[in-house]
N, C-alpha and C. Protein backbone atom coordinates (compact mmCIF):
# COMPACT_ATOMS: atom_id res chain seq x y z
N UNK A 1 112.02 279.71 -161.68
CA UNK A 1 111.20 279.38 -162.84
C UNK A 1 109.93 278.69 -162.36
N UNK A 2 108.65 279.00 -163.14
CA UNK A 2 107.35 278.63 -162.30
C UNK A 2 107.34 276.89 -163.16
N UNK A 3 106.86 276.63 -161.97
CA UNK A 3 106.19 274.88 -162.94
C UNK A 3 104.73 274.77 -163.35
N UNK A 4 104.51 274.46 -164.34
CA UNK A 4 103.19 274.07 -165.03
C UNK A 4 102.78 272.96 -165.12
N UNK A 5 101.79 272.32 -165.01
CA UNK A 5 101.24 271.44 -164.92
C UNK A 5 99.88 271.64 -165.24
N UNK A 6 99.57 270.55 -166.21
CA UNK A 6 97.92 270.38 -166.99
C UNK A 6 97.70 269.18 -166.78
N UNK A 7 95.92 269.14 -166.03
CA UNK A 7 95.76 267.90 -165.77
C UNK A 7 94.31 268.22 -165.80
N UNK A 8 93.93 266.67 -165.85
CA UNK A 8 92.53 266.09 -166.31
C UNK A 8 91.23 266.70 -165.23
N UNK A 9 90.71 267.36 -165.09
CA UNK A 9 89.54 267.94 -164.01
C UNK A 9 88.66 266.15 -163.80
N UNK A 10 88.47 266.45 -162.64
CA UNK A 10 88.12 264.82 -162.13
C UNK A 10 86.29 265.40 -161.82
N UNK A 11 85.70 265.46 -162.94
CA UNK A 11 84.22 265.72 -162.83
C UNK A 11 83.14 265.65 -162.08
N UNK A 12 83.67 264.25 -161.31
CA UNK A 12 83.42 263.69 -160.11
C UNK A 12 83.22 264.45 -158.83
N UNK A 13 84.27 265.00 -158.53
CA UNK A 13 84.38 265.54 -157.48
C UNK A 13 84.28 266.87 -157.34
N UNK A 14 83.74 267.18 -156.16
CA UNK A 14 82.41 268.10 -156.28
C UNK A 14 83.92 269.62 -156.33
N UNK A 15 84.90 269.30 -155.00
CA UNK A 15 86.08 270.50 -155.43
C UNK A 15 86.73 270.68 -156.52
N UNK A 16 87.12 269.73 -157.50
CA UNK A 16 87.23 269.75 -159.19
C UNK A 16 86.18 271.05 -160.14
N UNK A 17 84.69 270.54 -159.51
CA UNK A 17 83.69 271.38 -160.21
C UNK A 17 83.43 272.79 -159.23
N UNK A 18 83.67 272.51 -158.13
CA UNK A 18 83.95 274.17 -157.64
C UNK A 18 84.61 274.96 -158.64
N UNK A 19 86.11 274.40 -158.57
CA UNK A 19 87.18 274.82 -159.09
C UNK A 19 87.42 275.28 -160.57
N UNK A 20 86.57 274.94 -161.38
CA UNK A 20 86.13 275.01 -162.50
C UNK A 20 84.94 276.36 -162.63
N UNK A 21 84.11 276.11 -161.48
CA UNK A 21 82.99 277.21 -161.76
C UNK A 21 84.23 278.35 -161.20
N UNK A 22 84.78 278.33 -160.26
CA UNK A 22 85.89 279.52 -160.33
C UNK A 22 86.52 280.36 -161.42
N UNK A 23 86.91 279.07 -162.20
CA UNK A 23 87.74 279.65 -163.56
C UNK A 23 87.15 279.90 -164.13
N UNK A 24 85.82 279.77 -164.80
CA UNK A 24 84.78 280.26 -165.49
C UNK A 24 83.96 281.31 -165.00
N UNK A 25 84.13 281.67 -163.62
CA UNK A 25 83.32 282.72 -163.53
C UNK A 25 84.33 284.16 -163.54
N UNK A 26 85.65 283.49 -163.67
CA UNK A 26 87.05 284.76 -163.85
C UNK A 26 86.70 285.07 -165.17
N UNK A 27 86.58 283.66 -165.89
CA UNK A 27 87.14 283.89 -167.62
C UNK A 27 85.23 284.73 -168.11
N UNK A 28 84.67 284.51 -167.34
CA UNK A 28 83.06 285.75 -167.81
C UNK A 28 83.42 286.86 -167.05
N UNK A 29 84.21 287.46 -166.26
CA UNK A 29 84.32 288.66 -165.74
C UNK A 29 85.37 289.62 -166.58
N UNK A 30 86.01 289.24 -167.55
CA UNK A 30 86.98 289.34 -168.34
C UNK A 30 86.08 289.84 -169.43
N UNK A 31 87.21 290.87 -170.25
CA UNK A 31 86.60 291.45 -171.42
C UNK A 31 86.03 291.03 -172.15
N UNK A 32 87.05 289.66 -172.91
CA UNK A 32 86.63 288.83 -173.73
C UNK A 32 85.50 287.83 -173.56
N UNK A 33 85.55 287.41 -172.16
CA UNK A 33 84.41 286.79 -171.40
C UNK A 33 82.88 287.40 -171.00
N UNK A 34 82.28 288.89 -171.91
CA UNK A 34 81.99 289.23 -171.35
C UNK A 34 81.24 290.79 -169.99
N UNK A 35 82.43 290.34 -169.78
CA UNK A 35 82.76 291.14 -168.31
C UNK A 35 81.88 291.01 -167.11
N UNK A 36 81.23 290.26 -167.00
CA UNK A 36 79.94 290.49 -166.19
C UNK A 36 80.04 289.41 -165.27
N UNK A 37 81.20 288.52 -165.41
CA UNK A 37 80.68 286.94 -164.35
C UNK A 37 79.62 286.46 -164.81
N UNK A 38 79.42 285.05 -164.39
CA UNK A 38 78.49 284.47 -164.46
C UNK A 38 76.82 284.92 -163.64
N UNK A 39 75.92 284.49 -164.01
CA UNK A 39 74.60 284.83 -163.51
C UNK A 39 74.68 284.31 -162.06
N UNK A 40 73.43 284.52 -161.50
CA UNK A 40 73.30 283.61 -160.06
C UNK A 40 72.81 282.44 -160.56
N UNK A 41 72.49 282.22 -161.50
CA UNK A 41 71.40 280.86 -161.84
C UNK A 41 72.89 279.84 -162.08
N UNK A 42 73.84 280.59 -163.19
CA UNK A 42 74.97 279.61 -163.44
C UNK A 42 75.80 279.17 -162.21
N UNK A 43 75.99 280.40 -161.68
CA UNK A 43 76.86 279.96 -160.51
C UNK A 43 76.27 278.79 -159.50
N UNK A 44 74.96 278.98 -159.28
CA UNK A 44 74.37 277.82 -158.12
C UNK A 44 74.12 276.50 -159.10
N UNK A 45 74.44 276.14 -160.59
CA UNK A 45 74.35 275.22 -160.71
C UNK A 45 75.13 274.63 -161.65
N UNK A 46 76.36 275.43 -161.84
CA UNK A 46 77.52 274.82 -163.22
C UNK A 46 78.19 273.55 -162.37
N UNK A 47 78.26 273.81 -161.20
CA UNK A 47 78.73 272.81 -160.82
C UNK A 47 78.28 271.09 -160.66
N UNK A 48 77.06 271.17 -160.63
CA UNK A 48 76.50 269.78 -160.35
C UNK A 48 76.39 269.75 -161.96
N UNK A 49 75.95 270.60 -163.21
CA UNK A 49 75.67 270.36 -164.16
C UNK A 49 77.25 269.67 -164.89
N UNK A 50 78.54 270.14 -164.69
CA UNK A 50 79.26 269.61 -165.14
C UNK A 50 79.38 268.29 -164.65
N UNK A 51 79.24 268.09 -163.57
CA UNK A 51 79.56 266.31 -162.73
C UNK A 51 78.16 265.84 -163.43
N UNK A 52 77.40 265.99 -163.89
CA UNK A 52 76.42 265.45 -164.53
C UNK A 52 76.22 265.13 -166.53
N UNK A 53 77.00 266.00 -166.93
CA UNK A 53 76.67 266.07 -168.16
C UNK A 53 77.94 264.74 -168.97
N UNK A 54 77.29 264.05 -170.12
CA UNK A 54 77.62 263.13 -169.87
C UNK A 54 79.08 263.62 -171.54
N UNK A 55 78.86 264.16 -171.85
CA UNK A 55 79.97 264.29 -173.31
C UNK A 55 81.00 265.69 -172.84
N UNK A 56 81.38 265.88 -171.19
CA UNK A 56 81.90 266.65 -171.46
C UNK A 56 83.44 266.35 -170.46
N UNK A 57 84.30 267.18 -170.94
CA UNK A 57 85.74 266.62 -170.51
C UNK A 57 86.75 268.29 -169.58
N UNK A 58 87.09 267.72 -168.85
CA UNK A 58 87.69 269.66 -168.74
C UNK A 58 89.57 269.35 -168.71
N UNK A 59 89.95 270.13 -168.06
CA UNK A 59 91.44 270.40 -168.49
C UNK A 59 91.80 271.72 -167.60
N UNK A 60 92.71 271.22 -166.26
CA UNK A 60 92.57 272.38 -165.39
C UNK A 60 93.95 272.67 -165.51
N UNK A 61 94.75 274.00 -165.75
CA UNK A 61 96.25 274.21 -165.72
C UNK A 61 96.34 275.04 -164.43
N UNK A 62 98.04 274.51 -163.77
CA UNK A 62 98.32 274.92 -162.74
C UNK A 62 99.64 275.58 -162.45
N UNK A 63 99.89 276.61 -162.13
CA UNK A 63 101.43 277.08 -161.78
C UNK A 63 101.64 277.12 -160.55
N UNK A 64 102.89 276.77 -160.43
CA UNK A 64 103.20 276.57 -159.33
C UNK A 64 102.00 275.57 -158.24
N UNK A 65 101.83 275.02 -158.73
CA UNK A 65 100.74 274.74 -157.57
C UNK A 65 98.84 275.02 -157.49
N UNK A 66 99.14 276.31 -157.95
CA UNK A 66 97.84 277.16 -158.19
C UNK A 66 96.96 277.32 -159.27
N UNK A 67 95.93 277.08 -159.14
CA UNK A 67 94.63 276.86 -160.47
C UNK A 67 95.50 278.81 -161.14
N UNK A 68 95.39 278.14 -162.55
CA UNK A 68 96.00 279.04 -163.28
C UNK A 68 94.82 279.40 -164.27
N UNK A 69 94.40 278.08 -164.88
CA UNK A 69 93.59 278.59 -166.40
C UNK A 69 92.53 277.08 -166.37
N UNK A 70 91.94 277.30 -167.35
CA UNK A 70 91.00 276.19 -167.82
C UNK A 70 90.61 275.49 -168.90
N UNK A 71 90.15 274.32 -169.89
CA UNK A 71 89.70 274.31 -170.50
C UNK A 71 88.59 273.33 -170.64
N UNK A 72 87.34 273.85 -171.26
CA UNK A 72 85.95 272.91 -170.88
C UNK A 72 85.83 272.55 -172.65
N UNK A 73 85.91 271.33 -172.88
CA UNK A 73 85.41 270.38 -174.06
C UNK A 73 83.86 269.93 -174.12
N UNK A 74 83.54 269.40 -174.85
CA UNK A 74 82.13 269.02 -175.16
C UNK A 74 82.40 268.18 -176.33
N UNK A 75 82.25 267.03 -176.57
CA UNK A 75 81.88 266.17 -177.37
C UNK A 75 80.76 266.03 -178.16
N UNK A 76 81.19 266.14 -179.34
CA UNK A 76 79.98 265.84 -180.04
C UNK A 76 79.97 265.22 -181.12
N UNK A 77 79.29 264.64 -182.56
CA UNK A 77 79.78 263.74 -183.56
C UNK A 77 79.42 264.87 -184.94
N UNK A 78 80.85 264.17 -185.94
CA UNK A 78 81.11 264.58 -187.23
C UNK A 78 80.10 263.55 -188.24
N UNK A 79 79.21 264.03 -188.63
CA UNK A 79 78.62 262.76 -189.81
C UNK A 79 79.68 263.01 -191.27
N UNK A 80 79.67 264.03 -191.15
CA UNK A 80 81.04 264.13 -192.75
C UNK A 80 82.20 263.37 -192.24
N UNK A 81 82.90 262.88 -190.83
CA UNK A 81 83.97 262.80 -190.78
C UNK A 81 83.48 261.35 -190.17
N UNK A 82 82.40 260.87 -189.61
CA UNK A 82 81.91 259.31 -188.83
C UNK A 82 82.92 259.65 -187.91
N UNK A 83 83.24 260.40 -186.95
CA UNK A 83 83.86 260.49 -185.88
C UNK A 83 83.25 261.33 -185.06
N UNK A 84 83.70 261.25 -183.58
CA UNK A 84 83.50 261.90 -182.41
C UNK A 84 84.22 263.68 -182.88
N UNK A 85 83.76 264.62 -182.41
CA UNK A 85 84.53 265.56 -182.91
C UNK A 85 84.57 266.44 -181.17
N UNK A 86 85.86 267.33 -180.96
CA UNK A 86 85.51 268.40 -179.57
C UNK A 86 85.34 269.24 -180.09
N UNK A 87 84.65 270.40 -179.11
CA UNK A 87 84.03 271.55 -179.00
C UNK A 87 85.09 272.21 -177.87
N UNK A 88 85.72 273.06 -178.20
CA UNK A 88 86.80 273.77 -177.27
C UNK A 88 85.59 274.59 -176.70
N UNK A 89 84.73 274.62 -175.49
CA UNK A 89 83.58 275.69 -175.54
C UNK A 89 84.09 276.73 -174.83
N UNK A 90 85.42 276.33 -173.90
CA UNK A 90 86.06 277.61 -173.30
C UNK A 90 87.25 277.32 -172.89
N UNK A 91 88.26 278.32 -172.81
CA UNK A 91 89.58 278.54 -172.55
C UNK A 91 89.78 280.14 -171.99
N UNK A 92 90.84 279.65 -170.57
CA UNK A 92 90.63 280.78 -169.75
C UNK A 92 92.31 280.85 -169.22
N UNK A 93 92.85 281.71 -168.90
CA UNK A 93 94.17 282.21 -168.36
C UNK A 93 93.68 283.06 -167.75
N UNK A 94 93.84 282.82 -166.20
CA UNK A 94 93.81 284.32 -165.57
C UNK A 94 94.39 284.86 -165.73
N UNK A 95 94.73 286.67 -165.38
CA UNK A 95 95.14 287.54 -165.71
C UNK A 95 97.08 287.47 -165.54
N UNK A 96 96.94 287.11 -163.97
CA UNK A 96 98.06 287.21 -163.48
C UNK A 96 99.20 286.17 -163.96
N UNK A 97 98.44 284.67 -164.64
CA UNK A 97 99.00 284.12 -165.24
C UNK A 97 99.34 284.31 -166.96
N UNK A 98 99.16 285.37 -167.13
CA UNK A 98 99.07 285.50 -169.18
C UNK A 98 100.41 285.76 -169.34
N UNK A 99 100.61 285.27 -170.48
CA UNK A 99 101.85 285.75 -171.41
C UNK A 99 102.86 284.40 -170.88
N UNK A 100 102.33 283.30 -170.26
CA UNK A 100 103.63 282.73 -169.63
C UNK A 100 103.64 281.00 -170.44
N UNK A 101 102.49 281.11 -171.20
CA UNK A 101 102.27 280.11 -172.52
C UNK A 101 101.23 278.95 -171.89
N UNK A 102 100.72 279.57 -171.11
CA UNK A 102 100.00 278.41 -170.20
C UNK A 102 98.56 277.83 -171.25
N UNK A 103 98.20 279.33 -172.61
CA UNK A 103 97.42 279.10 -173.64
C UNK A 103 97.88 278.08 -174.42
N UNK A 104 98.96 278.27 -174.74
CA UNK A 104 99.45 277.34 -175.77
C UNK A 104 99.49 275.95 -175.11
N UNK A 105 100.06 275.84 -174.09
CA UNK A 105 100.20 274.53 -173.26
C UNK A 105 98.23 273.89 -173.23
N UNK A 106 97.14 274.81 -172.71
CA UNK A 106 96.17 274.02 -172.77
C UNK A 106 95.87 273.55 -173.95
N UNK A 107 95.60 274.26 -175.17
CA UNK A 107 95.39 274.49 -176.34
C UNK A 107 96.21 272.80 -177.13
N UNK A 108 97.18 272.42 -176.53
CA UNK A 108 97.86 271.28 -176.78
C UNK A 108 97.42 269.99 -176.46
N UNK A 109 97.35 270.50 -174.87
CA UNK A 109 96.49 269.22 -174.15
C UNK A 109 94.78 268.85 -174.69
N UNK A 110 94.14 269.71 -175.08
CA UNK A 110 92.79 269.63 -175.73
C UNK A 110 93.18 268.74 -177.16
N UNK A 111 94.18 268.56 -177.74
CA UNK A 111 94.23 268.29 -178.74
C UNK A 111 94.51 266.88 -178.66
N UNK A 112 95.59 266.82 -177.24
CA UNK A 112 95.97 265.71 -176.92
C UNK A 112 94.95 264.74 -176.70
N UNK A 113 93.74 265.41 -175.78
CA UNK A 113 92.61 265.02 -175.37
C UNK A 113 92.02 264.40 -176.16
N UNK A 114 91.60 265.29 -177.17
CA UNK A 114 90.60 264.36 -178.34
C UNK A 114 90.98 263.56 -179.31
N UNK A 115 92.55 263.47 -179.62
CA UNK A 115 93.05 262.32 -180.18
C UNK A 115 92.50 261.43 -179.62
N UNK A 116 92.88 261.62 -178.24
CA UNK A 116 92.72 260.01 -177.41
C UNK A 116 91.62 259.16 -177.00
N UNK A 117 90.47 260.43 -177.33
CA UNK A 117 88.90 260.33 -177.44
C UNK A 117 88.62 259.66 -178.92
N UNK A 118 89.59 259.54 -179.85
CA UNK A 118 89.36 259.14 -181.29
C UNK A 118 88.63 260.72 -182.14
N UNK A 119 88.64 261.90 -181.84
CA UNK A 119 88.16 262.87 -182.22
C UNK A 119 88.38 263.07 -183.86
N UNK A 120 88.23 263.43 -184.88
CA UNK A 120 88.71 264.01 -185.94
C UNK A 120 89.27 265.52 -185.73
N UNK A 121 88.25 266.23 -185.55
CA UNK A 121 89.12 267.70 -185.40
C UNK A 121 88.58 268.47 -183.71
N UNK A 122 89.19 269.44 -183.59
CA UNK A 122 88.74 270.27 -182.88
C UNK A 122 88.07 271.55 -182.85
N UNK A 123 86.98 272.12 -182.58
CA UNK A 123 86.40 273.16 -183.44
C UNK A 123 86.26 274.44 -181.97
N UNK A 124 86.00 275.29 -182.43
CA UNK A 124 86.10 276.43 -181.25
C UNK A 124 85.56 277.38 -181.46
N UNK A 125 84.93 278.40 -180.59
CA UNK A 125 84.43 279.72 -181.12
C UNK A 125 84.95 281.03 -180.64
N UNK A 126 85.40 281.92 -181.05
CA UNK A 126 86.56 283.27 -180.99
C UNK A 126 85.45 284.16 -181.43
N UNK A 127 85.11 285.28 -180.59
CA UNK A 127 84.88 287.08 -180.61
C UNK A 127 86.10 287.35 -181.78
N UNK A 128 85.25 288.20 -182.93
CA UNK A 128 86.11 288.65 -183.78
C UNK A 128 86.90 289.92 -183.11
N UNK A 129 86.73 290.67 -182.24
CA UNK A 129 88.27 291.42 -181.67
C UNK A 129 88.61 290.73 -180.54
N UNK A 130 88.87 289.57 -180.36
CA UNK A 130 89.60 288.72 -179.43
C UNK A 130 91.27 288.29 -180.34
N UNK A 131 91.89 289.28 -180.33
CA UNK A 131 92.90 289.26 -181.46
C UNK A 131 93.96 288.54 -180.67
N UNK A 132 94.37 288.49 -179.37
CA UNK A 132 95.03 287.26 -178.51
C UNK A 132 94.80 285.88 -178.67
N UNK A 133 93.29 285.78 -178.61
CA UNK A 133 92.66 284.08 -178.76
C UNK A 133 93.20 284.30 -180.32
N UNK A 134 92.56 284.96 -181.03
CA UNK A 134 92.96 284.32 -182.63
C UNK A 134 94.34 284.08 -182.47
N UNK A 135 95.18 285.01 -182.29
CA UNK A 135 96.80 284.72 -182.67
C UNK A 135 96.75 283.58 -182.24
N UNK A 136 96.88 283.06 -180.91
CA UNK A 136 96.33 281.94 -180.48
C UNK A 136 96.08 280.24 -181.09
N UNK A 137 95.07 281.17 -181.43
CA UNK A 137 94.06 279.81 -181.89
C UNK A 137 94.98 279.52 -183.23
N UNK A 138 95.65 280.51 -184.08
CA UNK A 138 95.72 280.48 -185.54
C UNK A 138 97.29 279.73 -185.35
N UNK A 139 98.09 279.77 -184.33
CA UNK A 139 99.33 279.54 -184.25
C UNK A 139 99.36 278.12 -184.48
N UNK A 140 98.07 277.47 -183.64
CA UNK A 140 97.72 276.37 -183.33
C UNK A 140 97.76 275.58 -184.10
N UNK A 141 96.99 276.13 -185.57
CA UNK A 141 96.66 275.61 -186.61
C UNK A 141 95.01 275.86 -186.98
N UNK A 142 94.15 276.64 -186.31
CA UNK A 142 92.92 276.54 -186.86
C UNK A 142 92.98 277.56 -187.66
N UNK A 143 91.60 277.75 -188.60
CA UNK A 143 91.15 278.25 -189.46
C UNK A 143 90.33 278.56 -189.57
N UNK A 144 89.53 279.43 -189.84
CA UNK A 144 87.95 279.59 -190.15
C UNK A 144 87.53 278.02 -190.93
N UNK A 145 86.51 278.17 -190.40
CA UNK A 145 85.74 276.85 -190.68
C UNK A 145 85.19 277.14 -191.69
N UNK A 146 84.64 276.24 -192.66
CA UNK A 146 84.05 276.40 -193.82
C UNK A 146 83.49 275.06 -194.73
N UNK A 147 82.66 275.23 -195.63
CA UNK A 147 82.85 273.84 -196.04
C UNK A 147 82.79 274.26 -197.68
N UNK A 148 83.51 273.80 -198.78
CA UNK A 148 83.30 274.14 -200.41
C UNK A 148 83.82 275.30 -200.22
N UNK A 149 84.54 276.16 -199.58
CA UNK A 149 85.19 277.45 -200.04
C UNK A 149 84.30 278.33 -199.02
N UNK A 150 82.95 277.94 -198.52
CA UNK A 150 82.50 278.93 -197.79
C UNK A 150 82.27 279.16 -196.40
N UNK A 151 82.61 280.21 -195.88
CA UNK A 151 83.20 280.38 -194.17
C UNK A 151 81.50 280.07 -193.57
N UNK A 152 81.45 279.17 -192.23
CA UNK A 152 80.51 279.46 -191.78
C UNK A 152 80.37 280.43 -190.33
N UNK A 153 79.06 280.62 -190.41
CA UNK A 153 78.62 281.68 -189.28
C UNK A 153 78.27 281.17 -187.79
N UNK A 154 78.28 281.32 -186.41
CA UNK A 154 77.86 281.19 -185.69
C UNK A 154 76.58 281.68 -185.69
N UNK A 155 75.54 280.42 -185.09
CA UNK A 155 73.90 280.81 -184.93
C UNK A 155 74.02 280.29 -183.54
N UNK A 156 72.61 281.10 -182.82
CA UNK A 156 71.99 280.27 -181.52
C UNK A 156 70.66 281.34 -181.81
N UNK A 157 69.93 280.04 -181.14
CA UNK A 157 68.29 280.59 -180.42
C UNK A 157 68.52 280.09 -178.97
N UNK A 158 67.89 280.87 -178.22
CA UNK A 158 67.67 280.55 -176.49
C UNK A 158 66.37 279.70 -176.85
N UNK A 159 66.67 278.33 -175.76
CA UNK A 159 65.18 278.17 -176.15
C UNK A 159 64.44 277.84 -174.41
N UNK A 160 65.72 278.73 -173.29
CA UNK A 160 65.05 278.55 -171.70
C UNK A 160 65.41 279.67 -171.67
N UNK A 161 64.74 280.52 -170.71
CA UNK A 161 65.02 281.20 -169.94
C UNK A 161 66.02 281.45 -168.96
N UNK A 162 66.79 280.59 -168.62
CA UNK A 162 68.41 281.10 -168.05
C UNK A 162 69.33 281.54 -168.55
């Protein structure tokens, strides 16, 4: 039977943030991710940018021993709720590790996480045919977000060039 283990990514340290740009550049080479890996621009600098950025938290899962999956948080604040709120901005299972609940297990610890941060909720963003993450996500307990009855939309503008 494999052992699992989820633990706190130490931001600090520069093999933590290797280890992280690893899992993130699996989880962008991936369908859902994507498919493409990360850029050259991300890759030469996710790493110092995470040991640098100051609202963000990660969550590295391991089997047996071995970097399995990931999850990268972002902090940010609720004015409807006067609380700190997370941003699940990514969650990753490599391939070879899926189906063995290592989702559900991070998906727990993030939650665990931002309790302990004083968070109100946790919020996340899902590809509408990412029908794994939804089951997922929905088992969890989330929901489409909304506020008065009405669902909201994901927006972005680029406003750099990378």
């Amino acid at each position: 039977m494999s052992t699992l283990a989820i633990r706190a990514a130490k931001l600090a340290d520069p093999a933590d943030c290797q280890l992280l740009l690893q899992l993130t550049d699996a989880y962008a080479r991936d369908a859902m991710g994507g498919g493409e890996g990360l850029s050259e621009h991300a890759r030469q600098q996710l790493p110092a940018a995470l040991a640098q950025h100051p609202g963000l938290f990660a969550l590295i899962a391991e089997l047996d021993g071995q970097p399995a999956g990931h999850a990268l948080c972002v902090l940010g604040f609720s004015s409807f709720y006067a609380a700190p709120v997370c941003n699940l901005h990514d969650l990753s299972v490599l391939p070879t590790a899926r189906g063995l609940g290592l989702g559900r297990a991070l998906m727990q610890a993030v939650e665990a996480a931002a309790l302990a941060r004083g968070c109100a909720k946790v919020t996340l963003e899902v590809r509408a045919d990412n029908h794994v993450g939804r089951s997922l996500y929905q088992g969890e307990g989330f929901a489409q977000s909304g506020l008065g009855g009405t669902p909201y939309l994901m927006m972005e503008k680029r406003i750099t060039g990378v």
